[in-house]
C-alpha atoms as a PDB file:
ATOM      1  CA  UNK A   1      -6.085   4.301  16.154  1.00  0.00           C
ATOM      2  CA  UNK A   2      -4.358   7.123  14.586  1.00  0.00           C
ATOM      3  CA  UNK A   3      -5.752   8.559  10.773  1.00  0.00           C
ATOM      4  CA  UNK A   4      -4.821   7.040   8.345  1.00  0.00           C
ATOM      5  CA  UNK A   5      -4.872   9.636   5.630  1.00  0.00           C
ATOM      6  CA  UNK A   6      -2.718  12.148   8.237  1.00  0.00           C
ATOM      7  CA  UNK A   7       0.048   9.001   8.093  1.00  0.00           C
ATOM      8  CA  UNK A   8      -0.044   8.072   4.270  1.00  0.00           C
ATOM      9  CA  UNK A   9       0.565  11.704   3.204  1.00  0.00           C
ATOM     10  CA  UNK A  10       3.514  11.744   6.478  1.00  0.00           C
ATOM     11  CA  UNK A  11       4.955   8.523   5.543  1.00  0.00           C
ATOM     12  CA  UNK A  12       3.983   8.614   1.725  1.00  0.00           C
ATOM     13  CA  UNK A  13       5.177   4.893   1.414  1.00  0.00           C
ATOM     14  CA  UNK A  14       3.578   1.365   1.664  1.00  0.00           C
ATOM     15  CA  UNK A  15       4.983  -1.621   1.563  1.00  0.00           C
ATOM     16  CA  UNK A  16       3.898  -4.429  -0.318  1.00  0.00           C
ATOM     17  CA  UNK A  17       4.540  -8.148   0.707  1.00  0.00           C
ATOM     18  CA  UNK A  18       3.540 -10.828  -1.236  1.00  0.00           C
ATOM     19  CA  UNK A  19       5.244 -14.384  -0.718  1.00  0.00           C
ATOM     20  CA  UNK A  20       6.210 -17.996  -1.075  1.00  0.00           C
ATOM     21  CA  UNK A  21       7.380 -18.228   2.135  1.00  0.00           C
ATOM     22  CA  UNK A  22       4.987 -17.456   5.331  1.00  0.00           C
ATOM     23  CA  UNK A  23       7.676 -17.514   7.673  1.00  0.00           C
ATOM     24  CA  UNK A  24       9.940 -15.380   5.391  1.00  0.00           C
ATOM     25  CA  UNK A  25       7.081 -13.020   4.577  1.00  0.00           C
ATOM     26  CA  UNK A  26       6.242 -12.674   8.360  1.00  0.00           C
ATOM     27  CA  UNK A  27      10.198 -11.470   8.786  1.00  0.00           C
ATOM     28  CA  UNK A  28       9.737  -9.261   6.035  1.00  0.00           C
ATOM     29  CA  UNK A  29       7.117  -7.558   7.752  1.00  0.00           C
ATOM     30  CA  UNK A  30       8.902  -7.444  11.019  1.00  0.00           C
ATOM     31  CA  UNK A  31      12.453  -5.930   9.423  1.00  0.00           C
ATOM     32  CA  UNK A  32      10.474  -3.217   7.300  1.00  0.00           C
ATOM     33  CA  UNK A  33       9.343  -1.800  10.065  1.00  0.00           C
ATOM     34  CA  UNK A  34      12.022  -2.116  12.242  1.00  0.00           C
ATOM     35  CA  UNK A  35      13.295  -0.060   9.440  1.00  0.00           C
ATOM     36  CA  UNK A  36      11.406   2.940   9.526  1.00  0.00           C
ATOM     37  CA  UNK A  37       8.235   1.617   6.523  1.00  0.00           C
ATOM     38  CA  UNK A  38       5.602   1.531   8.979  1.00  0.00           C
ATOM     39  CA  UNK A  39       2.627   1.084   6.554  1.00  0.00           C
ATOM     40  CA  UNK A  40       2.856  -2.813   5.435  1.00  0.00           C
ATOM     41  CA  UNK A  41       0.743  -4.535   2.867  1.00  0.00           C
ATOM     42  CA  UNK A  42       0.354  -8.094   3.246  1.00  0.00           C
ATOM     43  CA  UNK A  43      -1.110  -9.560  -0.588  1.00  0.00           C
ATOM     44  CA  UNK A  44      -3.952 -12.095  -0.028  1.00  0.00           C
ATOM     45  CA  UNK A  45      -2.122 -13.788  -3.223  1.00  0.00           C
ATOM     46  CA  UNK A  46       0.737 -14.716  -1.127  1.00  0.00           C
ATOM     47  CA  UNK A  47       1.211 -17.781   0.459  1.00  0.00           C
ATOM     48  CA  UNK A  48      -0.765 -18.321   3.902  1.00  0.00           C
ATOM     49  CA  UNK A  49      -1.322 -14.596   3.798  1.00  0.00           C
ATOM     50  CA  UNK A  50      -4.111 -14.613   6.591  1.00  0.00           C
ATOM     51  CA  UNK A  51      -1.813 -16.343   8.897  1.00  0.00           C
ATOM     52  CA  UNK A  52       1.410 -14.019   8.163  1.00  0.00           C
ATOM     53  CA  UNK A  53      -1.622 -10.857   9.131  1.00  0.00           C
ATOM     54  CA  UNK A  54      -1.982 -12.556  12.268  1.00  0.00           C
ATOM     55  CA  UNK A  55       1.782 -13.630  13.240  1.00  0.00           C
ATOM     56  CA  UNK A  56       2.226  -9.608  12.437  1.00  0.00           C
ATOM     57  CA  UNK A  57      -0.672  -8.292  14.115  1.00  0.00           C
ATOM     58  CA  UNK A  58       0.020 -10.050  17.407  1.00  0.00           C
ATOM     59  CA  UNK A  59       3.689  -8.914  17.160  1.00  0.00           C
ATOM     60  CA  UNK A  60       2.900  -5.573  16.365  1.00  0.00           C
ATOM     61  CA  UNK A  61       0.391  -4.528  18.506  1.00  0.00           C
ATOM     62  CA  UNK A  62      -3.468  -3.270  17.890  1.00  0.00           C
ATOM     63  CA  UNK A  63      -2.790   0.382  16.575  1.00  0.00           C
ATOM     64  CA  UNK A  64      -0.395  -0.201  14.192  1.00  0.00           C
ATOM     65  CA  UNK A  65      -1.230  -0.071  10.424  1.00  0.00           C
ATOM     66  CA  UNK A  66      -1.381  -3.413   8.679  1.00  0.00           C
ATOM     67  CA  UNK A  67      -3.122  -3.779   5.163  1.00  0.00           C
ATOM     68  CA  UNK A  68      -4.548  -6.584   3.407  1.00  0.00           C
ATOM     69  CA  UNK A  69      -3.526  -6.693  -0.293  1.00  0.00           C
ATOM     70  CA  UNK A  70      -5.511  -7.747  -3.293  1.00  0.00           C
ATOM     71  CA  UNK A  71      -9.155  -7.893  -1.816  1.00  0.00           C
ATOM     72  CA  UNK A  72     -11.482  -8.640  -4.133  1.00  0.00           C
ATOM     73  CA  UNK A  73     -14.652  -9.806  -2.937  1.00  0.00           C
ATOM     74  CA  UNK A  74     -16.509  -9.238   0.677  1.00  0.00           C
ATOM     75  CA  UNK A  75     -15.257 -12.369   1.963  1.00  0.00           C
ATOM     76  CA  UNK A  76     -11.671 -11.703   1.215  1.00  0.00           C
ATOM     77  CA  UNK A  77     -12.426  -8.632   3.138  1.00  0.00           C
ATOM     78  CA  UNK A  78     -14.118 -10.170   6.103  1.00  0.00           C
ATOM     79  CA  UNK A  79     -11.232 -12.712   6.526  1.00  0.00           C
ATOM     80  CA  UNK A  80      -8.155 -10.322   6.359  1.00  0.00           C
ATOM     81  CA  UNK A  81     -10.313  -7.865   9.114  1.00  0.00           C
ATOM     82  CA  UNK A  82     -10.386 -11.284  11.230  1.00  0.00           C
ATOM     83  CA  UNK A  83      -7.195 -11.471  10.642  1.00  0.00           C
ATOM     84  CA  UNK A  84      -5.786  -8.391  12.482  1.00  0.00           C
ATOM     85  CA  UNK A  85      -6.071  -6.367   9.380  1.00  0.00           C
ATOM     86  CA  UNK A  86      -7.161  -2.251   9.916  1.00  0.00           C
ATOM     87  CA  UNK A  87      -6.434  -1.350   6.231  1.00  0.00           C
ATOM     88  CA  UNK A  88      -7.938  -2.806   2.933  1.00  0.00           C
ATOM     89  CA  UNK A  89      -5.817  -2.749  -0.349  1.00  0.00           C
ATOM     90  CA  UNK A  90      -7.686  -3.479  -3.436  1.00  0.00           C
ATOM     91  CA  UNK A  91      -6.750  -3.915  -7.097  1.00  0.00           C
ATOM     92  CA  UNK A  92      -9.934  -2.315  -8.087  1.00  0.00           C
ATOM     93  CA  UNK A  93     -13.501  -1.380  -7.092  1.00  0.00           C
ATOM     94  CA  UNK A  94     -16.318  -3.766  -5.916  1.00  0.00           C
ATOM     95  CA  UNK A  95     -17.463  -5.812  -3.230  1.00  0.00           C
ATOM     96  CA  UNK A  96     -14.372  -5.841  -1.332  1.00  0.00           C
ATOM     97  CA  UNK A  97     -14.371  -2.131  -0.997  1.00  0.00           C
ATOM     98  CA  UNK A  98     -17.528  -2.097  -0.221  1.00  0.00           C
ATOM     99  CA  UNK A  99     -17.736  -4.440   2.489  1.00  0.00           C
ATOM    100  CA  UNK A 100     -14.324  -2.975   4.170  1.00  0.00           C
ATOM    101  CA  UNK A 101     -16.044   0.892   3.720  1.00  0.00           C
ATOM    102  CA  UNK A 102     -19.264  -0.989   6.101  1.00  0.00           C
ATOM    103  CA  UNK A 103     -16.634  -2.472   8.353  1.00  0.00           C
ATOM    104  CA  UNK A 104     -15.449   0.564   8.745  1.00  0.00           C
ATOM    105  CA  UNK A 105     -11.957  -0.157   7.417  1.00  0.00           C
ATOM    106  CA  UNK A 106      -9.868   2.639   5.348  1.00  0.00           C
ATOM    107  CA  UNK A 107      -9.249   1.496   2.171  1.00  0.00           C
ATOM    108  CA  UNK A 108      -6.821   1.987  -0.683  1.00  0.00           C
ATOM    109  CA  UNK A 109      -8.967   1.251  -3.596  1.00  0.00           C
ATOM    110  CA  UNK A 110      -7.915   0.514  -6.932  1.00  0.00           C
ATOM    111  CA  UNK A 111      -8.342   3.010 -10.027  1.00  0.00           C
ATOM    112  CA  UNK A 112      -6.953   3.066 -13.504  1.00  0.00           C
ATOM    113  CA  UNK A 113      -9.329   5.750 -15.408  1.00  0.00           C
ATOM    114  CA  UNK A 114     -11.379   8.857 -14.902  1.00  0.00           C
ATOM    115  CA  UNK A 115     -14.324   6.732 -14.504  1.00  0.00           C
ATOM    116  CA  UNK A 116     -12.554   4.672 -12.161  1.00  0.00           C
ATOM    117  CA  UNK A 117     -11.642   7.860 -10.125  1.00  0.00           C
ATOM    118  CA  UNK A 118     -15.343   9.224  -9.953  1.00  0.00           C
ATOM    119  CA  UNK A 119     -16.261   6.184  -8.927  1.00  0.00           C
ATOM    120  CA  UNK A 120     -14.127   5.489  -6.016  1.00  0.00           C
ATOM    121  CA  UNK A 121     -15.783   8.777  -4.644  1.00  0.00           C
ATOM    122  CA  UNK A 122     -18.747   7.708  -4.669  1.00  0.00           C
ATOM    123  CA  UNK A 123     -17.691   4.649  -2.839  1.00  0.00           C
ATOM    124  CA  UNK A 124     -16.349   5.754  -0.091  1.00  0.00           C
ATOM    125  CA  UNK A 125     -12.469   4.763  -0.602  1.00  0.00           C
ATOM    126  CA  UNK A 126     -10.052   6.532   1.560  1.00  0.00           C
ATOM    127  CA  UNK A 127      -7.206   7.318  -0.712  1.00  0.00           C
ATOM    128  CA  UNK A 128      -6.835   5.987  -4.985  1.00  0.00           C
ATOM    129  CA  UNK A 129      -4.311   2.975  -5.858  1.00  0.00           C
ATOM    130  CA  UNK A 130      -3.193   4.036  -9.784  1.00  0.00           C
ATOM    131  CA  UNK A 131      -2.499   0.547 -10.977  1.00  0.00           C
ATOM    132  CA  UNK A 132      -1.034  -0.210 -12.838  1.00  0.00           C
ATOM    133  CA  UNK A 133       0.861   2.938 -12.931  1.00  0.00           C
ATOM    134  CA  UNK A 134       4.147   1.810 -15.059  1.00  0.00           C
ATOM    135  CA  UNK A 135       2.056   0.249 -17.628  1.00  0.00           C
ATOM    136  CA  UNK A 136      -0.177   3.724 -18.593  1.00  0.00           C
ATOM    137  CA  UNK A 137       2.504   5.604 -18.832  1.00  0.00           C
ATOM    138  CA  UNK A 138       4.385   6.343 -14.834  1.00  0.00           C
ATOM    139  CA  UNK A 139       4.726   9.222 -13.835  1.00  0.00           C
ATOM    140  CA  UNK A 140       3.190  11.429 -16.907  1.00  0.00           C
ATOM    141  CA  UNK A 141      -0.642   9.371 -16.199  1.00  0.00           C
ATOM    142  CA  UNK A 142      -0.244  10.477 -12.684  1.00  0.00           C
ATOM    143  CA  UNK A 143       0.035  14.360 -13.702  1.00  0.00           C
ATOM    144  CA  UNK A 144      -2.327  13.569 -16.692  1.00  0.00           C
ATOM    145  CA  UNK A 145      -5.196  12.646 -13.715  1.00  0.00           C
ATOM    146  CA  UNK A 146      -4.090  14.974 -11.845  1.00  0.00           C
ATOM    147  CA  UNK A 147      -4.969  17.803 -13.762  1.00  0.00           C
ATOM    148  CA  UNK A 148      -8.722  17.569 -13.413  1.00  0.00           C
ATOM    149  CA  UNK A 149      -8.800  15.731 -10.112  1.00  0.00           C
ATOM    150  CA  UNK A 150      -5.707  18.098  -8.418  1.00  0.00           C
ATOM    151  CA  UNK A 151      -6.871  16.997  -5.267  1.00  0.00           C
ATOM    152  CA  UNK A 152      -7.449  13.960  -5.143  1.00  0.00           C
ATOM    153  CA  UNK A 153      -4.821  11.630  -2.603  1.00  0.00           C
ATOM    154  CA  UNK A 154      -3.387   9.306  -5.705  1.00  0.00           C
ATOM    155  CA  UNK A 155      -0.963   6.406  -4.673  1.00  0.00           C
ATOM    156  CA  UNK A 156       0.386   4.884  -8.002  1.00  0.00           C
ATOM    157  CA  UNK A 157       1.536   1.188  -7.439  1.00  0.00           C
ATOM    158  CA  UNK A 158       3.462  -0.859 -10.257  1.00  0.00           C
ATOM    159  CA  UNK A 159       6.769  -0.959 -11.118  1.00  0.00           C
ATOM    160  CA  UNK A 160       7.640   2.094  -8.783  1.00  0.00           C
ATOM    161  CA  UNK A 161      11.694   1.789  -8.199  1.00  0.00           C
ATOM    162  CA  UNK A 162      12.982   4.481  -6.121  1.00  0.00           C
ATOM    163  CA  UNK A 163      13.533   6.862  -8.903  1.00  0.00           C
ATOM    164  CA  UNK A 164      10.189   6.518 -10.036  1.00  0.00           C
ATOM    165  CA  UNK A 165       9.284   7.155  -6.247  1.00  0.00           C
ATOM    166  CA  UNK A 166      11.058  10.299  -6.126  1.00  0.00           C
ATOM    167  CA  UNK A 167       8.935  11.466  -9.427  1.00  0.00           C
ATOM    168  CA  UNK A 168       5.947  10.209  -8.468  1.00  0.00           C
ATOM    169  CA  UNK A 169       5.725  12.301  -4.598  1.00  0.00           C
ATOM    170  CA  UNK A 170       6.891  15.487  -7.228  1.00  0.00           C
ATOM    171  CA  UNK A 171       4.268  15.479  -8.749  1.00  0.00           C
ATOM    172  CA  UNK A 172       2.089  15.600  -5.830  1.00  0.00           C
ATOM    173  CA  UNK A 173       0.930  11.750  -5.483  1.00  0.00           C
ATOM    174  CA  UNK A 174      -0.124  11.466  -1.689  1.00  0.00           C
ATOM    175  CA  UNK A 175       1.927   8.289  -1.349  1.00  0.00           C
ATOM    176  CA  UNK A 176       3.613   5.241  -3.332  1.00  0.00           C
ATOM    177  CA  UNK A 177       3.149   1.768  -3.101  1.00  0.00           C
ATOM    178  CA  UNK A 178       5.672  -0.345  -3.743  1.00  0.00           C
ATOM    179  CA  UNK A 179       5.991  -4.228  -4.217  1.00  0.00           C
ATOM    180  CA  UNK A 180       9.060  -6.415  -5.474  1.00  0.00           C
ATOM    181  CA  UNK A 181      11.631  -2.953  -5.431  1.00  0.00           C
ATOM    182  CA  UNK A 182      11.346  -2.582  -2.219  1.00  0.00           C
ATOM    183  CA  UNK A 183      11.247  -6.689  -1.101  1.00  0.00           C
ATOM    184  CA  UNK A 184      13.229  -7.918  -3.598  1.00  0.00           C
ATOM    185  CA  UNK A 185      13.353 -12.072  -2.429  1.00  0.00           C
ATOM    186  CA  UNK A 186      12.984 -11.474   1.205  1.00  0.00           C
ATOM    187  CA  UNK A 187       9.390 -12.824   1.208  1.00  0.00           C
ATOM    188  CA  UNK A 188      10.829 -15.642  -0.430  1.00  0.00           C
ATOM    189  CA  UNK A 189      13.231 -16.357   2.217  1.00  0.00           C
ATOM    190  CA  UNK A 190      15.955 -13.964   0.873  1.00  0.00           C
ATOM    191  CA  UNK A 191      18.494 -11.493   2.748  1.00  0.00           C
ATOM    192  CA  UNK A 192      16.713  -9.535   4.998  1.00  0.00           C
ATOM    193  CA  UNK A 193      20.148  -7.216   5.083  1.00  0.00           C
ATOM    194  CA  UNK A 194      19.088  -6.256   1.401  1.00  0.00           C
ATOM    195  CA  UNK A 195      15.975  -5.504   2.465  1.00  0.00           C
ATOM    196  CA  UNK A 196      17.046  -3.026   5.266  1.00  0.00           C
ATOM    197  CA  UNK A 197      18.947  -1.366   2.645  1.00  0.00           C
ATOM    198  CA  UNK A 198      16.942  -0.848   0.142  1.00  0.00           C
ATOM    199  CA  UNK A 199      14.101   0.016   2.929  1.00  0.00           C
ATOM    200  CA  UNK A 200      16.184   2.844   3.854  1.00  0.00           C
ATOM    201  CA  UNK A 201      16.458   4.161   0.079  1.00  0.00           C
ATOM    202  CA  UNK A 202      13.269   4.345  -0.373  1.00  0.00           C
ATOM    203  CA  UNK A 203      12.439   6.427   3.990  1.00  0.00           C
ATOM    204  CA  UNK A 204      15.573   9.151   2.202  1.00  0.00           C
ATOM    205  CA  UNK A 205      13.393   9.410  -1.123  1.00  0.00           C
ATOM    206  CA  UNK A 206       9.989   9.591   0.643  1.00  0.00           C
ATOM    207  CA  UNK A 207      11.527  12.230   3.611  1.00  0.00           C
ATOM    208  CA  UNK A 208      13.529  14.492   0.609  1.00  0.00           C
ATOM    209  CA  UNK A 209      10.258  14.541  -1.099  1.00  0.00           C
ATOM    210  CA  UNK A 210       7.684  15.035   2.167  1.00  0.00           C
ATOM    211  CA  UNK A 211       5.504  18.504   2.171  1.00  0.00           C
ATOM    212  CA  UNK A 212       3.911  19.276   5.460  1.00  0.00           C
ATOM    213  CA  UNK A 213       0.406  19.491   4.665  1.00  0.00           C
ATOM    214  CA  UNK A 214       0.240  18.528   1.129  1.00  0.00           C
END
């Protein structure tokens, strides 16, 4: 299994899929990808979530990343870890990061304050989920936080459209996240020729934006 940290900061985009549709959400998975978004988020809110992880997993092969999205408690993070999960994507701290930091699992582990971010230290997370980032401001909370925890690997999630992306990875956030977007309906059973589109939007705004080392 390759780092994790070493491919969030090269790749410096995740996916999120959350659906209606497991079939549609397992395509979704398959086409991003296919087109060049190899970290992938599957939401435990969507719709047979643990069985879309698995359909992916077996496609994809045992090293490559796959998260499970909004974990909240140690069961949640038991289950998506059966599942063929080998990341853990939280909307905040607790249980579930706790139990996926004993499994052994990297996590991306949800913070919204200072206190949030001293926290997630102390618990072990692998890199910090700002969420919601659009609603505290975008990308002027990001450099707020960043000024007396400069190096700390921040991944704001919420509301991040490719511009916001591109503002975001200037102002030295390790990574985005990025939900509906990105997916638009395609987890929902829409056109998956939207999806490669837009999927290869956000790879130009991620690579213009990519520091070697940072």
């Amino acid at each position: 299994m390759r780092d994790f940290p070493t491919d969030l900061r090269a790749r410096r985009l995740v996916a999120i899929v959350r659906g209606t549709d497991p079939d549609a959400s397992f395509r979704t998975v398959m086409t991003l990808v296919e087109s060049g978004v190899p970290l992938v988020e599957v939401s435990l809110s969507g719709v047979d979530a643990l069985g879309v992880l698995r359909r992916a997993r077996a496609e994809l092969g045992p090293d490559a990343w796959l998260g499970a999205g909004t974990v909240l408690t140690a069961d949640d993070a038991r289950r998506a870890a059966d599942s063929g999960a080998n990341l853990i994507v939280t909307p905040g701290l607790g249980a579930g990061v706790d139990e996926a930091v004993r499994l052994g699992l990297p996590v991306l582990g949800g913070v919204l304050t200072p206190t949030d971010v001293i926290a997630a230290g102390t618990a072990g997370v692998t890199a910090l989920k700002i969420f919601p980032a659009s609603a505290m401001g975008g990308p002027a909370y990001l450099k707020a936080l960043r000024g007396p925890f400069p190096d700390t690997p921040f991944v704001p999630v919420g509301g991040v459209d490719a511009a916001a992306a591109e503002q975001y990875l200037a102002l030295g956030a390790v990574a985005v996240g990025v939900g509906s977007p990105l997916i638009g309906d395609a987890a929902d059973g829409g056109d998956l020729g939207a999806l490669r589109a837009r999927a290869a939007e956000f790879v130009q705004v991620t690579a213009a934006t990519a520091v070697v080392g940072r």
